[in-house]
C-alpha atoms as a PDB file:
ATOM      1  CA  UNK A   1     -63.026  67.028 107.439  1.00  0.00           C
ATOM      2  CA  UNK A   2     -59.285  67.517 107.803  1.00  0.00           C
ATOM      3  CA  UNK A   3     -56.664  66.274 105.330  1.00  0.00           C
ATOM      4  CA  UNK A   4     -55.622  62.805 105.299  1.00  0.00           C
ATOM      5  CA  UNK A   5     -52.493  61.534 104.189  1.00  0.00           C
ATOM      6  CA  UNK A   6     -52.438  58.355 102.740  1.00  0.00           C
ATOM      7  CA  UNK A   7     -50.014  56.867 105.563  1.00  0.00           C
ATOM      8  CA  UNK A   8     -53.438  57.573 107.654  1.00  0.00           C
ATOM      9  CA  UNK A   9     -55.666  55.214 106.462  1.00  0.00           C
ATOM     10  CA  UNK A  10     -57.023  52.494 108.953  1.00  0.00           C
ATOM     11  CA  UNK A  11     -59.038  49.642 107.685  1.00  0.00           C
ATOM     12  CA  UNK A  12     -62.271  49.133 109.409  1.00  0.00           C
ATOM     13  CA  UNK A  13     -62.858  45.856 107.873  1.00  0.00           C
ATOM     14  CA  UNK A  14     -61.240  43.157 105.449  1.00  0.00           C
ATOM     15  CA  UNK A  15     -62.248  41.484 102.309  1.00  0.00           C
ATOM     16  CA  UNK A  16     -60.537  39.004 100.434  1.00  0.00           C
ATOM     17  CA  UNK A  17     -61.602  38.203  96.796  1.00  0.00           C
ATOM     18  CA  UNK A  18     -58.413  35.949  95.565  1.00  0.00           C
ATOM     19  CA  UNK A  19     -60.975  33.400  95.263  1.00  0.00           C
ATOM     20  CA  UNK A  20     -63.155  34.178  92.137  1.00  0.00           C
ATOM     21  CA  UNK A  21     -62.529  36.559  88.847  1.00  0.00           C
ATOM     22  CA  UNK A  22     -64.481  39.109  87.533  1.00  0.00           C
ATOM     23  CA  UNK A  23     -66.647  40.440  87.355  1.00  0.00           C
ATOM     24  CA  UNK A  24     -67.708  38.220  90.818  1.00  0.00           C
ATOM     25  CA  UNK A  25     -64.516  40.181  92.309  1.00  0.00           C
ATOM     26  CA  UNK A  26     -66.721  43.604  91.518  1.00  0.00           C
ATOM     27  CA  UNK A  27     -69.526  41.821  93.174  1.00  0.00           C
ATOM     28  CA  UNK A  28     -68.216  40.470  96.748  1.00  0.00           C
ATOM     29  CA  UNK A  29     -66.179  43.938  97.228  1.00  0.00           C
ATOM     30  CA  UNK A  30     -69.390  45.571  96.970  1.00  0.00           C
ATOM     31  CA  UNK A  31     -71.518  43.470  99.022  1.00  0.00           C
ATOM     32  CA  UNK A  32     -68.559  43.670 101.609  1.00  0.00           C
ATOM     33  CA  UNK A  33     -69.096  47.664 101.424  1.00  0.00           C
ATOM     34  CA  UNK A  34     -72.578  47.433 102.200  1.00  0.00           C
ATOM     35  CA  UNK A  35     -71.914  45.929 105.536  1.00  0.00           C
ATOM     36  CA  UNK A  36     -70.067  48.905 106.546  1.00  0.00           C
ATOM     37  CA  UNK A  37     -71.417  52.496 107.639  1.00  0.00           C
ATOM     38  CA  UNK A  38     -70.835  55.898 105.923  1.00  0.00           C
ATOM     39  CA  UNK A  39     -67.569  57.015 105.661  1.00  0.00           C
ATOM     40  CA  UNK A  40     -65.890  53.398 107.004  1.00  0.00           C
ATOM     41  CA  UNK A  41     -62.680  52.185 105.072  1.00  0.00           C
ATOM     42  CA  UNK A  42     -62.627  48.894 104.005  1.00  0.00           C
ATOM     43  CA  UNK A  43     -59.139  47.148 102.500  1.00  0.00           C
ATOM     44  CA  UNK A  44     -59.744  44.447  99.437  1.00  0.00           C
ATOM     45  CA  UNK A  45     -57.518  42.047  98.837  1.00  0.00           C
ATOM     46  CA  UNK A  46     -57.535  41.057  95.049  1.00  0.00           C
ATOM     47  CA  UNK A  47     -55.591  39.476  92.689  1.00  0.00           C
ATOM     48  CA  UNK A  48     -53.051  42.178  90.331  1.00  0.00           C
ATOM     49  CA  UNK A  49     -54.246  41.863  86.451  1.00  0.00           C
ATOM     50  CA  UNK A  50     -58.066  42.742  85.283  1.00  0.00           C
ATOM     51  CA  UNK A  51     -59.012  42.845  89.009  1.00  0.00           C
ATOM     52  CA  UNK A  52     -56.564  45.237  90.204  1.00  0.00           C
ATOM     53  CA  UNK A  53     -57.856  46.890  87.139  1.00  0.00           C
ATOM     54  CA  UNK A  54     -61.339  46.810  87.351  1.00  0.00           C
ATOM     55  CA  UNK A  55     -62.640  46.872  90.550  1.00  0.00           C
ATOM     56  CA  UNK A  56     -61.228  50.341  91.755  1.00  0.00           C
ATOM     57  CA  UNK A  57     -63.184  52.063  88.732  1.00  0.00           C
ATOM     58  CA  UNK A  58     -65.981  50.187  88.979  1.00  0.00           C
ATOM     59  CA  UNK A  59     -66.456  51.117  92.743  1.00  0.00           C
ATOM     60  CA  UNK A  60     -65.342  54.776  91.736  1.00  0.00           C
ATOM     61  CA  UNK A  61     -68.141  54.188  89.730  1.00  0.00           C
ATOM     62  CA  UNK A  62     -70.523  53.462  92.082  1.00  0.00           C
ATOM     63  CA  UNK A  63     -69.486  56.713  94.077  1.00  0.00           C
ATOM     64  CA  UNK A  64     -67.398  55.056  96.681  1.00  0.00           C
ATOM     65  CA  UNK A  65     -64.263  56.758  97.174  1.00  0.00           C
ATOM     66  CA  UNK A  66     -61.074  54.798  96.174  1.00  0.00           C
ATOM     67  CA  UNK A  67     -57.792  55.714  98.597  1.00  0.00           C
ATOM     68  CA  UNK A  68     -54.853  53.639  97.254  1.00  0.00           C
ATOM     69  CA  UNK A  69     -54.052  50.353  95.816  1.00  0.00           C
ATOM     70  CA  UNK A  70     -50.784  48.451  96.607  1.00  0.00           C
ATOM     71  CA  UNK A  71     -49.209  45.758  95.229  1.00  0.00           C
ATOM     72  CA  UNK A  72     -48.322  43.405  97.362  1.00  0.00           C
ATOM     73  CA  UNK A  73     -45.648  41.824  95.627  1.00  0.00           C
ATOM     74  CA  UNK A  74     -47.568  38.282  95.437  1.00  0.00           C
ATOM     75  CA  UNK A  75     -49.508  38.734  92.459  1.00  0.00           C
ATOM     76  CA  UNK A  76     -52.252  40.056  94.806  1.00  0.00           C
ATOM     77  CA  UNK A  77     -53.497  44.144  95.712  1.00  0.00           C
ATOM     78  CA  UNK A  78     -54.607  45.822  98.185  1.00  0.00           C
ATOM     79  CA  UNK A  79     -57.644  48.391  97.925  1.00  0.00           C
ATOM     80  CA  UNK A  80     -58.539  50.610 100.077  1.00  0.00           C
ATOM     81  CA  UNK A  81     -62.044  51.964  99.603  1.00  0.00           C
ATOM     82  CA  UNK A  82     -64.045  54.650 101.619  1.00  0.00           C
ATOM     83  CA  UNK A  83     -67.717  53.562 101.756  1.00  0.00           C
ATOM     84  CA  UNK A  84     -70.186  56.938 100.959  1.00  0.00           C
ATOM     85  CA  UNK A  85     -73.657  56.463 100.320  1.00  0.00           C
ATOM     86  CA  UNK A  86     -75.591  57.434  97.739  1.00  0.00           C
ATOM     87  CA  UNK A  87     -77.453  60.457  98.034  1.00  0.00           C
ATOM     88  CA  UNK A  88     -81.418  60.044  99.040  1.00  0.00           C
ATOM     89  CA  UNK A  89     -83.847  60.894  96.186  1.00  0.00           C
ATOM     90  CA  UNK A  90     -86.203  63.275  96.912  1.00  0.00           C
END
């Protein structure tokens, strides 16, 4: 796959988690990956603080690949996040 800068990066889909702390924050962002396919970006929109935090490891975590978080100057962030699969067991 070529290089991407970061200018590049096109959601695919939206979430917005302002609504509820963590570790529920952890919890909708993921379920909100799941919708998506292989390889699809999705941007998170969370609250700055433990969130901002949190969530980006935790997804890094779960072997999703985390593109950029910006602050959006309103006490909120957005995350970008690149939905990969894990790996089948065999």
């Amino acid at each position: 796959m070529p290089a991407e800068r970061m200018a590049d990066f096109r959601p695919d889909a939206a979430a917005d988690v302002t609504d509820v702390v963590c570790p529920v924050t952890f919890v909708k962002a993921l379920a909100a990956l799941d919708e998506l396919e292989d390889g699809r970006i999705l941007e998170i929109r969370l609250n700055d603080g433990e969130a901002a935090r949190n969530v980006p490891l935790s997804l890094k975590d779960e072997g999703h690949q985390v593109l950029r978080l910006t602050d959006n100057g309103d006490g909120t962030c957005a995350l970008l996040v690149r939905k990969v699969s894990a790996c089948p067991v065999e």
